[in-house]
Protein backbone atom coordinates (compact mmCIF):
# COMPACT_ATOMS: atom_id res chain seq x y z
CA UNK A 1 25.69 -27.49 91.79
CA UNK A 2 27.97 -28.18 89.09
CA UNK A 3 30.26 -25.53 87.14
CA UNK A 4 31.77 -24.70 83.85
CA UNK A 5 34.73 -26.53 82.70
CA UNK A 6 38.25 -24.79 82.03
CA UNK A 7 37.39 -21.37 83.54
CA UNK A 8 39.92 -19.07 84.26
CA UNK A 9 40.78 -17.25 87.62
CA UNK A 10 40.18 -13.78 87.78
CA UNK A 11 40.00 -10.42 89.30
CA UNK A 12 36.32 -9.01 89.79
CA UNK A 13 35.02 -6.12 87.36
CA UNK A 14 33.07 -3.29 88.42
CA UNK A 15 29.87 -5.24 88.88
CA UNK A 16 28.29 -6.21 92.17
CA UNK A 17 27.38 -10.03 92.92
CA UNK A 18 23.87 -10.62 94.88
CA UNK A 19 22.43 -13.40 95.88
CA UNK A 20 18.65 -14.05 96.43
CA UNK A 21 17.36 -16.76 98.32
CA UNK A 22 13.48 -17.09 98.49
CA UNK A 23 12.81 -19.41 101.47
CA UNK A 24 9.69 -20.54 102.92
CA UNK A 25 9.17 -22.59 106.57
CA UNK A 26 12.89 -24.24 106.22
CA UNK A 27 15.06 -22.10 108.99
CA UNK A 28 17.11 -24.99 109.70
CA UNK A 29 17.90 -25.33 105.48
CA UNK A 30 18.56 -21.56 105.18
CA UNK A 31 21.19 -21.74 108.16
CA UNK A 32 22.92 -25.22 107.34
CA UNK A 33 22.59 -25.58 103.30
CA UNK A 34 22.58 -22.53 101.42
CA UNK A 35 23.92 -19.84 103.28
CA UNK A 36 26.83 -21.85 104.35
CA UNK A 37 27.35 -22.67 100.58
CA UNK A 38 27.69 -18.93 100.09
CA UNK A 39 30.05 -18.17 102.74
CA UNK A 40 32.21 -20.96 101.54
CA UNK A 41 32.52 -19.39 98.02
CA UNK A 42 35.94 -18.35 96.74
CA UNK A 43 34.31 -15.56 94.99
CA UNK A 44 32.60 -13.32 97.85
CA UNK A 45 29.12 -12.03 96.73
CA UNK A 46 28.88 -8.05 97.93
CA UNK A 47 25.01 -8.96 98.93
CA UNK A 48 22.54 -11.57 100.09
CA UNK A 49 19.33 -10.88 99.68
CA UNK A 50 16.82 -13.50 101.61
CA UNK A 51 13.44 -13.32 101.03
CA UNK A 52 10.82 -14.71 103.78
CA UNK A 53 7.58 -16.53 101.99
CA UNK A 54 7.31 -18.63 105.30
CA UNK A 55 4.40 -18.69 107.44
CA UNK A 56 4.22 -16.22 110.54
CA UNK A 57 6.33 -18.12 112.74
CA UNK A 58 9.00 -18.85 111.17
CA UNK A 59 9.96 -14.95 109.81
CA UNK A 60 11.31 -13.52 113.30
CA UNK A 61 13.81 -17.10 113.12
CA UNK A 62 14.80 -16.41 109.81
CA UNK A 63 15.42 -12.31 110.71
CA UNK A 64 17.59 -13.64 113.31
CA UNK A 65 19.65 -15.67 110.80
CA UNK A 66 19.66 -12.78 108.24
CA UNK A 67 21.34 -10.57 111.23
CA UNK A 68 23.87 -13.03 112.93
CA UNK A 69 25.30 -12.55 109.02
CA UNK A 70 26.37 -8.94 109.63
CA UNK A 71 29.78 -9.66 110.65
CA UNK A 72 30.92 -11.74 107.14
CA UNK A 73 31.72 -8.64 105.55
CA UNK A 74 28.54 -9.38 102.92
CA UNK A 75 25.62 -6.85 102.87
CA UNK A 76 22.76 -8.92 104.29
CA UNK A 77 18.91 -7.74 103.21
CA UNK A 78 15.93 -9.78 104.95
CA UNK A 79 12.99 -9.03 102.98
CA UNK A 80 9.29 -10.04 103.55
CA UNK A 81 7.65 -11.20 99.99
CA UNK A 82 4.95 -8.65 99.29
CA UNK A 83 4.17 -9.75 95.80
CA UNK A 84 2.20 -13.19 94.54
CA UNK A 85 2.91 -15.67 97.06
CA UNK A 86 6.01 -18.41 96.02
CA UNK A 87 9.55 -18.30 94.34
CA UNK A 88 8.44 -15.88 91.64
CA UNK A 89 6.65 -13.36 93.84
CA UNK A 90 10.31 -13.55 96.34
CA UNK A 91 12.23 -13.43 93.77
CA UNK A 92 10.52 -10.81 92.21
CA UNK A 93 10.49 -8.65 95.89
CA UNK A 94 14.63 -9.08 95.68
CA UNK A 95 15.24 -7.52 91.99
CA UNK A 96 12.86 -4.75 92.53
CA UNK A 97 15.19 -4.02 96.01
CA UNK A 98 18.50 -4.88 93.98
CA UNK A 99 16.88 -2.41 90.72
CA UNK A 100 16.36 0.63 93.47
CA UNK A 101 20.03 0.42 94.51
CA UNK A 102 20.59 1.58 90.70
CA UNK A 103 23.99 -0.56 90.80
CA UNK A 104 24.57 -3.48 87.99
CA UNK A 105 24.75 -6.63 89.27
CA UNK A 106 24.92 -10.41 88.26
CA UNK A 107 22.74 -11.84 90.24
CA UNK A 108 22.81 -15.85 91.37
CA UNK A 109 19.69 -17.25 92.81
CA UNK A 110 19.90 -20.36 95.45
CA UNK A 111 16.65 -22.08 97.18
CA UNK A 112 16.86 -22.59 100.67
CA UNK A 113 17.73 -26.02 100.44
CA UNK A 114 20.22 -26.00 97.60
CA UNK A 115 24.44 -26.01 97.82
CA UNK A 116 26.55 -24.47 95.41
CA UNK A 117 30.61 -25.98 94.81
CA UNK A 118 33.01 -23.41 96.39
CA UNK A 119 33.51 -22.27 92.71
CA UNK A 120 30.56 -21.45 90.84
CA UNK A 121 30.31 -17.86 91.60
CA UNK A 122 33.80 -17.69 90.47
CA UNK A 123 33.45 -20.01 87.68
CA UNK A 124 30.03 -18.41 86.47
CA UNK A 125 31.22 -14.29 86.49
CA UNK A 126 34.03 -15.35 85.08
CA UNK A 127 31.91 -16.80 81.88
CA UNK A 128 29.64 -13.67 81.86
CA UNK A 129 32.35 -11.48 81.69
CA UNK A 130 34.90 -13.20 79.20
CA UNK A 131 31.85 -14.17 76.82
CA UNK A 132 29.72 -10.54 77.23
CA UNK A 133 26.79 -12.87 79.02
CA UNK A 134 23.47 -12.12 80.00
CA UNK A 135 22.79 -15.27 81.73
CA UNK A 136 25.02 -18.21 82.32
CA UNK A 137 23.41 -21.78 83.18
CA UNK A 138 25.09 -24.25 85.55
CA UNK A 139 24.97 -27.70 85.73
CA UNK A 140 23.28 -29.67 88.46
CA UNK A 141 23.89 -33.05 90.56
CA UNK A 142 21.29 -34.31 92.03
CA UNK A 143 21.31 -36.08 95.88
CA UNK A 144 18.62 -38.03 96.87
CA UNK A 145 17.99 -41.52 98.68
CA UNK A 146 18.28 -43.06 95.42
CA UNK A 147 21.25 -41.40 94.32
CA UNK A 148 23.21 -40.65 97.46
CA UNK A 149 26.78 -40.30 95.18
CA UNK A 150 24.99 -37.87 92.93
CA UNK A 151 23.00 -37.98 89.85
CA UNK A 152 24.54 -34.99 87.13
CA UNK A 153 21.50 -33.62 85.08
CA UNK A 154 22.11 -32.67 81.54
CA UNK A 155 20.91 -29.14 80.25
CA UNK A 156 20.97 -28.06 77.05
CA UNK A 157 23.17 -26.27 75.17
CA UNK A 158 21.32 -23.57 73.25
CA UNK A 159 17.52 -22.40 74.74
CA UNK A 160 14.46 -23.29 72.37
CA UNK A 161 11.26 -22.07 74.26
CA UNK A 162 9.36 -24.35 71.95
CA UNK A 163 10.96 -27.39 74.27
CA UNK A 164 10.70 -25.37 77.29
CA UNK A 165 6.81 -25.30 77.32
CA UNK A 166 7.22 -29.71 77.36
CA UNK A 167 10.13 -30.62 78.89
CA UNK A 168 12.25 -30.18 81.25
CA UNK A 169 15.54 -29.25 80.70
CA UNK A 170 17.45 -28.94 84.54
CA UNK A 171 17.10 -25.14 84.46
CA UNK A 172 16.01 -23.60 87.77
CA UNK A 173 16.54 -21.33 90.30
CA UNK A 174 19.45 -22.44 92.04
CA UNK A 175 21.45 -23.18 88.09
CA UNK A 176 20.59 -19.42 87.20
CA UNK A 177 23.44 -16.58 87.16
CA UNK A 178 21.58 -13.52 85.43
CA UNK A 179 22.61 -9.51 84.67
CA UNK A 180 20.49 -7.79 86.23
CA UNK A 181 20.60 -4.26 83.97
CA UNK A 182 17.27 -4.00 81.98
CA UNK A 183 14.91 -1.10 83.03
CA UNK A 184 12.58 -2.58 85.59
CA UNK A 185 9.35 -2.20 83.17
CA UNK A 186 10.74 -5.05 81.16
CA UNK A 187 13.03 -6.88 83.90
CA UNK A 188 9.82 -8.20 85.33
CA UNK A 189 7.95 -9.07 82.67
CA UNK A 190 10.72 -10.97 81.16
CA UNK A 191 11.96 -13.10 84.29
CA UNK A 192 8.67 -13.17 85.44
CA UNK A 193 7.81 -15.26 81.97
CA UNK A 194 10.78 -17.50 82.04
CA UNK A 195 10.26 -18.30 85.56
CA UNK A 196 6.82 -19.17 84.67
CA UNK A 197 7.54 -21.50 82.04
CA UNK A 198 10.25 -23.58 83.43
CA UNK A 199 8.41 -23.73 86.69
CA UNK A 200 8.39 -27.18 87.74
């Protein structure tokens, strides 16, 4: 995952940073991808919120992972989806969990099998705060067999839902830094609709 350009350093506000990860039958990607590209960030989330949507035998693997995280310092929630099955119903099960804390918080989502640069948690609060932000949008490089030195994916730079029904435009989970401080009756409805359209 790509970041801003030309962002300053800073000290944090008063605003908690949690991370939700929705994973589903990929133990070995939730210990050696994303949550390593968490720990490695220069800007320490306060939470991690992971979300099982894996089959039976995989949740008691991924509990074990969630607890050999206690010692980092960072406030580690394992979760069980309980709402529709996928990335929207998990993602969904973290904010209500993050909305009954009744802190604010920026929150960054990562999938299971995604890495972040050492900077973008930095790089992306530091946006949201300087520029009063809502929602800040990274960009992405893509790694694949046929792009092994990485392929950087363009997004846009202003939102027209019109285009986001049609195409798609590189914005997804793992891109997605979000203030989470909207009363829960339209929190949900709201992510729950953007997820939806810009579903892959």
């Amino acid at each position: 995952m790509g970041g801003q350009k030309g962002v300053r350093r800073l000290k944090k506000e008063n605003i908690n940073i949690a991370i939700v990860i929705a994973t589903k039958n990929r133990p070995y990607d939730l210990q050696n991808i994303s949550l390593p590209a968490i720990m490695s960030q220069n800007l320490k989330p306060e939470y991690i919120v992971i979300v099982d949507d894996s089959d039976i035998r995989y949740r008691h693997i991924n509990e074990q992972i969630s607890i050999s995280l206690k010692s980092s310092g960072i406030k580690v929630i394992y979760l069980e989806n309980y709402r529709t099955p996928g990335a929207s119903g998990a993602w969904n099960t973290a904010f209500h969990w993050l909305m009954r804390q009744n802190q604010d918080f920026f929150v960054a989502i990562l999938d299971d099998d995604d890495y972040w640069d050492k900077q973008y948690l930095e790089k992306c609060y530091s946006e949201a705060i300087h520029n009063n932000l809502d929602m800040v949008v990274s960009g992405i490089i893509r790694y694949d067999n046929e792009n092994s030195t990485g392929l950087k994916l363009s997004i846009p730079e202003n939102l027209d839902v019109g285009i986001l029904l049609w195409k798609n435009l590189h914005i997804q989970g793992s891109n997605l830094f979000l203030r989470l401080n909207l009363p829960s009756h339209h929190l949900f409805n709201r992510f729950f609709a953007i997820f939806l359209i810009i579903s892959p």
